[in-house]
PDB file of N, CA and C in Angstrom:
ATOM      1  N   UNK A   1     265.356  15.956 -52.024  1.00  0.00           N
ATOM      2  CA  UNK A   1     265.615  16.622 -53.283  1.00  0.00           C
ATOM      3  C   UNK A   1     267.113  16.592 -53.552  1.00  0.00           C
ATOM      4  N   UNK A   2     267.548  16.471 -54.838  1.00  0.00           N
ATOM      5  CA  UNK A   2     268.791  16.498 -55.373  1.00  0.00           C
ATOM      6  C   UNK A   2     269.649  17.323 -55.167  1.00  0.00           C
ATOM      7  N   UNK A   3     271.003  17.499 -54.775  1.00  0.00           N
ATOM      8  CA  UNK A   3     271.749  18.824 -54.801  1.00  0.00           C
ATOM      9  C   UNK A   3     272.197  19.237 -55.888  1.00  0.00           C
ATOM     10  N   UNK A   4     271.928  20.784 -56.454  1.00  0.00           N
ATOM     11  CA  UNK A   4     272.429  21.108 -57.689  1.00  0.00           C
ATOM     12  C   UNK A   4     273.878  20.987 -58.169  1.00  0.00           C
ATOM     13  N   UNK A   5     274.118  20.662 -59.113  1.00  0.00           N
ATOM     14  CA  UNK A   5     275.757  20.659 -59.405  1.00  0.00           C
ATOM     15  C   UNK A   5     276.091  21.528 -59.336  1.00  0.00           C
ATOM     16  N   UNK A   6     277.485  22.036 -59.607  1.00  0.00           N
ATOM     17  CA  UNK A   6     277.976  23.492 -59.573  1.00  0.00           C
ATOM     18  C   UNK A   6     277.633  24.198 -61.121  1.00  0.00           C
ATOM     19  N   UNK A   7     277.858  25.298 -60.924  1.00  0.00           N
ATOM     20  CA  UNK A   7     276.992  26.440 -62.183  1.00  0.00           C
ATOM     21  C   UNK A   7     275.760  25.679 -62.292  1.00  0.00           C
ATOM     22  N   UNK A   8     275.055  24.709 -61.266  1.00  0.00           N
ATOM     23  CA  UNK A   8     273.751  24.710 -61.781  1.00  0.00           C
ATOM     24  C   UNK A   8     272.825  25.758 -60.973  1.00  0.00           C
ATOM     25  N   UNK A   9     271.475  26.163 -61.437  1.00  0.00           N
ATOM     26  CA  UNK A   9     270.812  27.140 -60.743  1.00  0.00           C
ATOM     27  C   UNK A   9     270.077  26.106 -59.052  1.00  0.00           C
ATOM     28  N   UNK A  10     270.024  27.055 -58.068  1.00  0.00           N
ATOM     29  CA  UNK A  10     269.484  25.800 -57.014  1.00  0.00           C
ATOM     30  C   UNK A  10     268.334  26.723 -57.299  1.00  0.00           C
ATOM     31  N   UNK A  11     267.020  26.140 -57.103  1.00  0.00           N
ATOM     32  CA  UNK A  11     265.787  26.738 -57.057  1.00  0.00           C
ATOM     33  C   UNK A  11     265.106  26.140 -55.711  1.00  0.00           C
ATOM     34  N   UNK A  12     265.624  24.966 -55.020  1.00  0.00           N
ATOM     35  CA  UNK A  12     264.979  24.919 -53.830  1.00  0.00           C
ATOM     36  C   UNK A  12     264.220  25.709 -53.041  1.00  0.00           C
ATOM     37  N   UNK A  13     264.507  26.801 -52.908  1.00  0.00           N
ATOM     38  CA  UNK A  13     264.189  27.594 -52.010  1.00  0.00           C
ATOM     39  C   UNK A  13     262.258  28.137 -52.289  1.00  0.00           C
ATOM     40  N   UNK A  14     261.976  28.049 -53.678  1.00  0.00           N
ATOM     41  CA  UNK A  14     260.568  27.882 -54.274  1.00  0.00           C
ATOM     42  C   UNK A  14     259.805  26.578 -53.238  1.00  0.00           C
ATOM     43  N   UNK A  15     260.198  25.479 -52.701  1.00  0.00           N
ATOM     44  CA  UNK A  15     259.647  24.584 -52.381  1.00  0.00           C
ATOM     45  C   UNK A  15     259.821  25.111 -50.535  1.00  0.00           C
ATOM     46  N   UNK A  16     260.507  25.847 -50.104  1.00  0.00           N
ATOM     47  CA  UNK A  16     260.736  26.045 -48.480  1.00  0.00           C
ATOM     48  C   UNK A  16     259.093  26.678 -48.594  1.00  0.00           C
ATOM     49  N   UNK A  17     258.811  27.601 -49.594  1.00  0.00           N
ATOM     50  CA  UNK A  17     257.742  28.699 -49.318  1.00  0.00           C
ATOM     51  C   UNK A  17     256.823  28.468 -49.843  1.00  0.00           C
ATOM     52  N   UNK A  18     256.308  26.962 -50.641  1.00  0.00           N
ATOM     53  CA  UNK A  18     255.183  26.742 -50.776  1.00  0.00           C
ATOM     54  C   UNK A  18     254.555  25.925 -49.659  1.00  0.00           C
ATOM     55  N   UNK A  19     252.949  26.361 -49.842  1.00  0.00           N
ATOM     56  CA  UNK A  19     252.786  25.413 -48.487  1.00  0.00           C
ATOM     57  C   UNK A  19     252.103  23.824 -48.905  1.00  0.00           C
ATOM     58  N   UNK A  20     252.161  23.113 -50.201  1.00  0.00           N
ATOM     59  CA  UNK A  20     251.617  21.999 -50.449  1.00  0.00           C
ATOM     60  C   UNK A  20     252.618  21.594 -50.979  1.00  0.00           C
ATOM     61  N   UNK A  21     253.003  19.689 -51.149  1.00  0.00           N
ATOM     62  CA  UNK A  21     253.638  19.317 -52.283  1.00  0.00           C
ATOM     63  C   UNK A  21     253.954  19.039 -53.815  1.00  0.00           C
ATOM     64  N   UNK A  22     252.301  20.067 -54.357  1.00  0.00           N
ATOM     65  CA  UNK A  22     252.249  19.646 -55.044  1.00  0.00           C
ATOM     66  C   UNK A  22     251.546  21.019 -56.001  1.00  0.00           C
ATOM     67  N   UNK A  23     251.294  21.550 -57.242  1.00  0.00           N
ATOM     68  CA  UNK A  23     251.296  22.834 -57.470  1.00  0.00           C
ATOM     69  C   UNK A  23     250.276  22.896 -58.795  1.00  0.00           C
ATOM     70  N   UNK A  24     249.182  23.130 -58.703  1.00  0.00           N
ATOM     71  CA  UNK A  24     248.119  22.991 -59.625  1.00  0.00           C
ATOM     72  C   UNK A  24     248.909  24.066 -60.846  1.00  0.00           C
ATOM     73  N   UNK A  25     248.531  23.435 -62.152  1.00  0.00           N
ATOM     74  CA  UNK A  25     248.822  24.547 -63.406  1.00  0.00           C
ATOM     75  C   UNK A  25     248.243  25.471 -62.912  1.00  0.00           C
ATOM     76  N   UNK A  26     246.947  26.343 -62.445  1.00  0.00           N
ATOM     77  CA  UNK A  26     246.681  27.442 -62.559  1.00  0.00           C
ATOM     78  C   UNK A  26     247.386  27.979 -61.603  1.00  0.00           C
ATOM     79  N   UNK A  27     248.252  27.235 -60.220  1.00  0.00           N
ATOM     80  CA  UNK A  27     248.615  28.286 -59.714  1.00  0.00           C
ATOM     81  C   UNK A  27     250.485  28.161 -60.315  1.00  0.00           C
ATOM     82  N   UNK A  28     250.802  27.585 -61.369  1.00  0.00           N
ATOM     83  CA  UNK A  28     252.102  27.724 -61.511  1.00  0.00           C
ATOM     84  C   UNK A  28     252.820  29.447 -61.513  1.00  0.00           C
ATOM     85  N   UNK A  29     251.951  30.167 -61.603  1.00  0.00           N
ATOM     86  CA  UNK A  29     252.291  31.682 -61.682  1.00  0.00           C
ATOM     87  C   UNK A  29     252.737  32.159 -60.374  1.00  0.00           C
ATOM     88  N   UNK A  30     252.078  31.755 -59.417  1.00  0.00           N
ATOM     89  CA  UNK A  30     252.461  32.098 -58.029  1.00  0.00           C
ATOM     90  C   UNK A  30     253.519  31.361 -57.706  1.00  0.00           C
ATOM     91  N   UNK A  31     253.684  30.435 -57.820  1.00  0.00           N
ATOM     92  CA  UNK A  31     254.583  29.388 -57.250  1.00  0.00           C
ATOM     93  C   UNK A  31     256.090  29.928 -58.135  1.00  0.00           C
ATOM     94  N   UNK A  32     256.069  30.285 -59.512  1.00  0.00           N
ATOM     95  CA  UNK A  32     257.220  30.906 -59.814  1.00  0.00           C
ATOM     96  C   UNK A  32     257.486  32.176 -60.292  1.00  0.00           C
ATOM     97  N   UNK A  33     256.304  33.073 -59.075  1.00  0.00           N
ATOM     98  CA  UNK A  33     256.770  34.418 -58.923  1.00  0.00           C
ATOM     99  C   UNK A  33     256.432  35.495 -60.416  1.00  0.00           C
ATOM    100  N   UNK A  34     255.352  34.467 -61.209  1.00  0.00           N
ATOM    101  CA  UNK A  34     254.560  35.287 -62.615  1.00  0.00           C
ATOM    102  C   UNK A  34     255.851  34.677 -63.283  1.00  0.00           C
ATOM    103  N   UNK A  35     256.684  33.578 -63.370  1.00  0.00           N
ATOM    104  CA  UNK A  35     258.060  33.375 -64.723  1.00  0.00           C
ATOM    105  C   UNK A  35     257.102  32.881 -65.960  1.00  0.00           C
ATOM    106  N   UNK A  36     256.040  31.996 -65.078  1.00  0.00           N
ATOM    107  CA  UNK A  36     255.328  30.782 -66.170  1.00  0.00           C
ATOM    108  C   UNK A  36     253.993  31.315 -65.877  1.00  0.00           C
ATOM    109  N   UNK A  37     253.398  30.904 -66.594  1.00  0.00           N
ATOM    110  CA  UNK A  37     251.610  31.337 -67.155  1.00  0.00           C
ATOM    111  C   UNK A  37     251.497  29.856 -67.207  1.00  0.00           C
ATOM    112  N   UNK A  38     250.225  29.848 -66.482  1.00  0.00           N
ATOM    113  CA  UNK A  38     249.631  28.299 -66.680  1.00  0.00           C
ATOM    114  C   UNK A  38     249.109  28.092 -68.287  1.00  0.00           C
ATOM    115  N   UNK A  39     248.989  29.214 -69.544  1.00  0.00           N
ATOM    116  CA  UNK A  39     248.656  28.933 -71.159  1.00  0.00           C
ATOM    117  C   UNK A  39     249.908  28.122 -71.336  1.00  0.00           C
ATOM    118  N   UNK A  40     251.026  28.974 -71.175  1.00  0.00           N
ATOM    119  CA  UNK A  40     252.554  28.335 -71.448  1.00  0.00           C
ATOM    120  C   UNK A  40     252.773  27.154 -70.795  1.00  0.00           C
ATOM    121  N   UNK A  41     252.502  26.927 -69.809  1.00  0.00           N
ATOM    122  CA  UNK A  41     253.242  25.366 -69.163  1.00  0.00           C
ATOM    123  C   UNK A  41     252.003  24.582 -70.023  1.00  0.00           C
ATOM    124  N   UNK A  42     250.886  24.624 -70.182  1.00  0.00           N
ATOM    125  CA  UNK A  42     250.041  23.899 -70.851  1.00  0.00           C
ATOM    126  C   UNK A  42     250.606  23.713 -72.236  1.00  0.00           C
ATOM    127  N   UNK A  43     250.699  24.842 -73.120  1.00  0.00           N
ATOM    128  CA  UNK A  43     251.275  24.691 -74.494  1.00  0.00           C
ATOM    129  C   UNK A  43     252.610  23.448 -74.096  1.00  0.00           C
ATOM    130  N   UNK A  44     253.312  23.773 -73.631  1.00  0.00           N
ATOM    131  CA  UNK A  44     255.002  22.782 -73.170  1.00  0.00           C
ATOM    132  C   UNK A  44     254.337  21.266 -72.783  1.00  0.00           C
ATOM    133  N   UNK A  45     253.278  21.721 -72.045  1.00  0.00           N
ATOM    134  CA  UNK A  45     253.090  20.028 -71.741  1.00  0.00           C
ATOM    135  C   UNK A  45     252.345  19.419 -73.137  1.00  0.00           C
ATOM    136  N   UNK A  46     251.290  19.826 -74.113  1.00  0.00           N
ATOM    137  CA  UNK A  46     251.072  19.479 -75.049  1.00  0.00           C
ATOM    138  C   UNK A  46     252.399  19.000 -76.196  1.00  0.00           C
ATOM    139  N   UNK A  47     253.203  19.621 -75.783  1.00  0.00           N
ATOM    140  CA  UNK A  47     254.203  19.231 -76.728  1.00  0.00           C
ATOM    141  C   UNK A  47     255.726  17.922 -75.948  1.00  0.00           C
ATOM    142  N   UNK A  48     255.137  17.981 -75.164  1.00  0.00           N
ATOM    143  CA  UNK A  48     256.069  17.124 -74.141  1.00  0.00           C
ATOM    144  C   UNK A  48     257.188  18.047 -73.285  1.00  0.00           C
ATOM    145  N   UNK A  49     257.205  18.730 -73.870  1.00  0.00           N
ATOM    146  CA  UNK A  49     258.201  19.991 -73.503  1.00  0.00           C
ATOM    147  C   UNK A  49     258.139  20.285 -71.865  1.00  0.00           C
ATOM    148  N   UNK A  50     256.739  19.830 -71.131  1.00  0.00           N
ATOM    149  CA  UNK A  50     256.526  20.672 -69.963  1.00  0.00           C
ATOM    150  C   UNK A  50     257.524  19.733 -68.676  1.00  0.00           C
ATOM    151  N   UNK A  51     257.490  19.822 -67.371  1.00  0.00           N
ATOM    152  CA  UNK A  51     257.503  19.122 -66.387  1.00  0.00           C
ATOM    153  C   UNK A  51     257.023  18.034 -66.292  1.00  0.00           C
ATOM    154  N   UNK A  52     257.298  16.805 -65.420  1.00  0.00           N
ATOM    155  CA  UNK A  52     256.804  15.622 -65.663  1.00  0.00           C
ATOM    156  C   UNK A  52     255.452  16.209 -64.320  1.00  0.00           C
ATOM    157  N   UNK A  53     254.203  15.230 -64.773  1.00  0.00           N
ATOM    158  CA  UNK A  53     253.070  15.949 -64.459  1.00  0.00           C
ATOM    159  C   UNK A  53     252.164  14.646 -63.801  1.00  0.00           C
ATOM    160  N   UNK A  54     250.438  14.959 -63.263  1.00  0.00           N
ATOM    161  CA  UNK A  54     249.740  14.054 -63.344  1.00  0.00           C
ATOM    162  C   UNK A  54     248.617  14.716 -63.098  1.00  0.00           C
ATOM    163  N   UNK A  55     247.391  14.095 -63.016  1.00  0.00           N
ATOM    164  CA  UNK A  55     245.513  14.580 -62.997  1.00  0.00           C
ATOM    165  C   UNK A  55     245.589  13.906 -61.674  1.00  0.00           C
ATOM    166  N   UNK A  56     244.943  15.120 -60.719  1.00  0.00           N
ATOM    167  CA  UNK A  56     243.972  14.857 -59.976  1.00  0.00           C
ATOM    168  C   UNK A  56     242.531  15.201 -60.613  1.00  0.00           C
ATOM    169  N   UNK A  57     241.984  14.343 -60.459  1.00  0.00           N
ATOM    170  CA  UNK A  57     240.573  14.760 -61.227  1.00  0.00           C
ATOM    171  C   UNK A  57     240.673  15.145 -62.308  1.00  0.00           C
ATOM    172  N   UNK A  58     240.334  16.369 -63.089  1.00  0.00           N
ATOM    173  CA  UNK A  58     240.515  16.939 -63.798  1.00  0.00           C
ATOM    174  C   UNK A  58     241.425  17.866 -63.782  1.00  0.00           C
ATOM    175  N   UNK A  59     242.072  18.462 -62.442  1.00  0.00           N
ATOM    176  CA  UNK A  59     243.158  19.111 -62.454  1.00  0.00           C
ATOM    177  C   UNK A  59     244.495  18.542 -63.387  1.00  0.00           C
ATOM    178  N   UNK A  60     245.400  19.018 -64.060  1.00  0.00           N
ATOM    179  CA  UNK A  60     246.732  19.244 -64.090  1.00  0.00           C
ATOM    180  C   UNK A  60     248.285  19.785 -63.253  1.00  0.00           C
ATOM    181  N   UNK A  61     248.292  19.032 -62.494  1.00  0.00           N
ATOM    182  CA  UNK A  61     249.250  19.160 -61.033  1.00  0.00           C
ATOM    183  C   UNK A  61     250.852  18.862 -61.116  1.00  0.00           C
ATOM    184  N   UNK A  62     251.331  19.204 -60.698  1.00  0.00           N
ATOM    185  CA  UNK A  62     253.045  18.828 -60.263  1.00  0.00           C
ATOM    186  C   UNK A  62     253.417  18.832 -59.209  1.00  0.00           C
ATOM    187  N   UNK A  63     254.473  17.793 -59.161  1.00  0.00           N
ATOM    188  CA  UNK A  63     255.112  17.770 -57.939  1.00  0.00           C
ATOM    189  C   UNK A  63     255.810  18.795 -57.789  1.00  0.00           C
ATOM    190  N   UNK A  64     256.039  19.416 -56.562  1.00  0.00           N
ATOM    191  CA  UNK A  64     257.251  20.384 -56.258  1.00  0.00           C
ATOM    192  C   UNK A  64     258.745  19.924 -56.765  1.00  0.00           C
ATOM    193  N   UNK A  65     259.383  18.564 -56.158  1.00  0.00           N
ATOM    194  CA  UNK A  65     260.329  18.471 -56.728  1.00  0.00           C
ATOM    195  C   UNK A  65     260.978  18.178 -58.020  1.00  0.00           C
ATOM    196  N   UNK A  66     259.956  17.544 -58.871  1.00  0.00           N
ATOM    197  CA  UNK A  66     259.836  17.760 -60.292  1.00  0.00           C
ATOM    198  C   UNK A  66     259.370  19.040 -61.171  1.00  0.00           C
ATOM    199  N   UNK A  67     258.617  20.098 -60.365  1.00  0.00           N
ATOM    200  CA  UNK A  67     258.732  21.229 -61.259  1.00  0.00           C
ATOM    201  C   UNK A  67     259.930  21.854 -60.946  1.00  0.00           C
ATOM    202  N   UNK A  68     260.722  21.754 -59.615  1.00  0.00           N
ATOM    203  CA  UNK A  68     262.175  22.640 -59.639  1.00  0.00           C
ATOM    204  C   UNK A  68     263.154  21.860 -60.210  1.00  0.00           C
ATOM    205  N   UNK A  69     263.057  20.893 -60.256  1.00  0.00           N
ATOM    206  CA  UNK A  69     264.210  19.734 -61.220  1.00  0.00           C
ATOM    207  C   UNK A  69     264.142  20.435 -63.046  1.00  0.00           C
ATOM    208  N   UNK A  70     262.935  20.734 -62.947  1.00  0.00           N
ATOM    209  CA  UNK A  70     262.608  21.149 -64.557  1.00  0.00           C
ATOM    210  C   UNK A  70     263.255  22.388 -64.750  1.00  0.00           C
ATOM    211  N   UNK A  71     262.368  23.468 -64.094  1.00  0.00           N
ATOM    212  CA  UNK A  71     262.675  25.004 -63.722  1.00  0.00           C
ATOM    213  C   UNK A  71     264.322  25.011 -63.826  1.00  0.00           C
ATOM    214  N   UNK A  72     265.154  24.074 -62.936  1.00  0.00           N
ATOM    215  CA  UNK A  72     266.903  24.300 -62.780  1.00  0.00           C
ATOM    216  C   UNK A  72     267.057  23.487 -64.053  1.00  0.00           C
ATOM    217  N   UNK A  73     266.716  23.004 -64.735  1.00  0.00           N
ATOM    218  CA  UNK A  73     267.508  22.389 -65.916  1.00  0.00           C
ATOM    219  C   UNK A  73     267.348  23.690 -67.083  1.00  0.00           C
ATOM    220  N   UNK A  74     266.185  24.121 -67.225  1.00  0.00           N
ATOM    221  CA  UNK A  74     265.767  25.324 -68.305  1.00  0.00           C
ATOM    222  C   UNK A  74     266.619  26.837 -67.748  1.00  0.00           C
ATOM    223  N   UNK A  75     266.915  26.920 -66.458  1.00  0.00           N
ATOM    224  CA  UNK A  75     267.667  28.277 -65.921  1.00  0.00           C
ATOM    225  C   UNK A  75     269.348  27.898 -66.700  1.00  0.00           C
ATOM    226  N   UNK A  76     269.761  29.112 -66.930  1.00  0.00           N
ATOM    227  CA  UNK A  76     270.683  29.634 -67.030  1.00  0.00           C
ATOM    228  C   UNK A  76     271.608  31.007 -66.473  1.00  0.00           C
ATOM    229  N   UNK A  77     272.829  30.797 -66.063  1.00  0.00           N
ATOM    230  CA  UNK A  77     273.613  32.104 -65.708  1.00  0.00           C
ATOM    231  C   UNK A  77     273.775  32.934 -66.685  1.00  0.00           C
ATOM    232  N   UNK A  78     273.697  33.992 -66.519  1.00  0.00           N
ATOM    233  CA  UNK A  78     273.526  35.525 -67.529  1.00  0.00           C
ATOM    234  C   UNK A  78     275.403  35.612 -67.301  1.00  0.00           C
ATOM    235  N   UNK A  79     276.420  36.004 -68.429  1.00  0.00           N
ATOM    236  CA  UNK A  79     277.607  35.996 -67.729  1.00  0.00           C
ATOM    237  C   UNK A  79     277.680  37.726 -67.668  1.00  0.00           C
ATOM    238  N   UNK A  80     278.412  38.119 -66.669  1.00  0.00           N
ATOM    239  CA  UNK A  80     278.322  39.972 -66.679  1.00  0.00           C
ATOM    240  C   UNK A  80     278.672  40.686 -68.193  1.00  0.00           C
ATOM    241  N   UNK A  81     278.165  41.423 -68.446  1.00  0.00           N
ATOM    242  CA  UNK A  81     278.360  42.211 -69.305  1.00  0.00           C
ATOM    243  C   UNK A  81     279.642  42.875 -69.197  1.00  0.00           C
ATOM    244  N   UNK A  82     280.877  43.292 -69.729  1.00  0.00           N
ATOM    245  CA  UNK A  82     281.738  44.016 -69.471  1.00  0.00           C
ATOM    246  C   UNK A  82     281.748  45.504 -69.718  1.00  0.00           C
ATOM    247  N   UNK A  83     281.742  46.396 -68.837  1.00  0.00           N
ATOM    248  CA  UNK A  83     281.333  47.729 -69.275  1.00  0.00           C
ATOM    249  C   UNK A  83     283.033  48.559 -69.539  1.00  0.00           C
ATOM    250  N   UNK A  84     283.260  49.073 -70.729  1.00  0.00           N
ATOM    251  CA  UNK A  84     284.227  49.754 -70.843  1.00  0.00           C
ATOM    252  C   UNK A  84     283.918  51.285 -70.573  1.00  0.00           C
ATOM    253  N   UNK A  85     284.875  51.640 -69.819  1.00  0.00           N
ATOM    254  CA  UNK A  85     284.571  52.954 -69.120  1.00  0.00           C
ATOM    255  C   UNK A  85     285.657  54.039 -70.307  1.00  0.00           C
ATOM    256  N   UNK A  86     285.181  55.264 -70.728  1.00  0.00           N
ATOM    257  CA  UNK A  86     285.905  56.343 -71.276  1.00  0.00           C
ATOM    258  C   UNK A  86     286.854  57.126 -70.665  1.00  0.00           C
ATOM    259  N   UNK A  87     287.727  56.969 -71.151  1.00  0.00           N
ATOM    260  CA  UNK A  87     288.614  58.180 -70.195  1.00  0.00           C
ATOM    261  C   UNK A  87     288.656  59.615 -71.097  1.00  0.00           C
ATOM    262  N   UNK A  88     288.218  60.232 -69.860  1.00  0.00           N
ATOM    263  CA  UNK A  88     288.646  61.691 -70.592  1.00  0.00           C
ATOM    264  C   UNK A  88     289.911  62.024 -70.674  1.00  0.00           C
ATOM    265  N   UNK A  89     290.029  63.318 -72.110  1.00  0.00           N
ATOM    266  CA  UNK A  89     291.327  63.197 -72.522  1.00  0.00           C
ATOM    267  C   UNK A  89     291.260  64.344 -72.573  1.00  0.00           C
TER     268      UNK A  89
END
């Protein structure tokens, strides 16, 4: 797997703790902790939008390292909020 650039998100660590290479749509919810709903990655893949994908059978499947290649391109850093504090007077 690729090393993330810098300010990129690493998501590797999703692939240490699954135990297959490969991650059926219905279980995309487990695999990223409830982020994605297998309706939503379906809607994204209808539109091309989703992960690059393939059928076993009739399943809809992904590779591990192509759904975290996807997952780190769509993440973003939140930058801190700055909190201004009051001084009493």
């Amino acid at each position: 797997m690729e090393h993330p650039k810098p300010n990129q998100i690493d998501l590797s660590a999703l692939a240490e703790k699954w135990p297959s290479g490969i991650v059926p749509r219905e279980k995309v919810g487990d695999f990223t902790g409830g982020l994605l709903s297998p309706g939503y990655l379906a809607n994204l893949d209808s539109i091309g939008e989703g992960p690059e994908s393939f059928r076993i059978g009739r399943k809809r499947v992904y590779s591990v390292p192509a759904l975290i290649k996807w997952l780190e391109k769509r993440a973003t850093h939140i930058k801190p909020r700055r909190v201004h504090q009051h001084q009493d007077r």
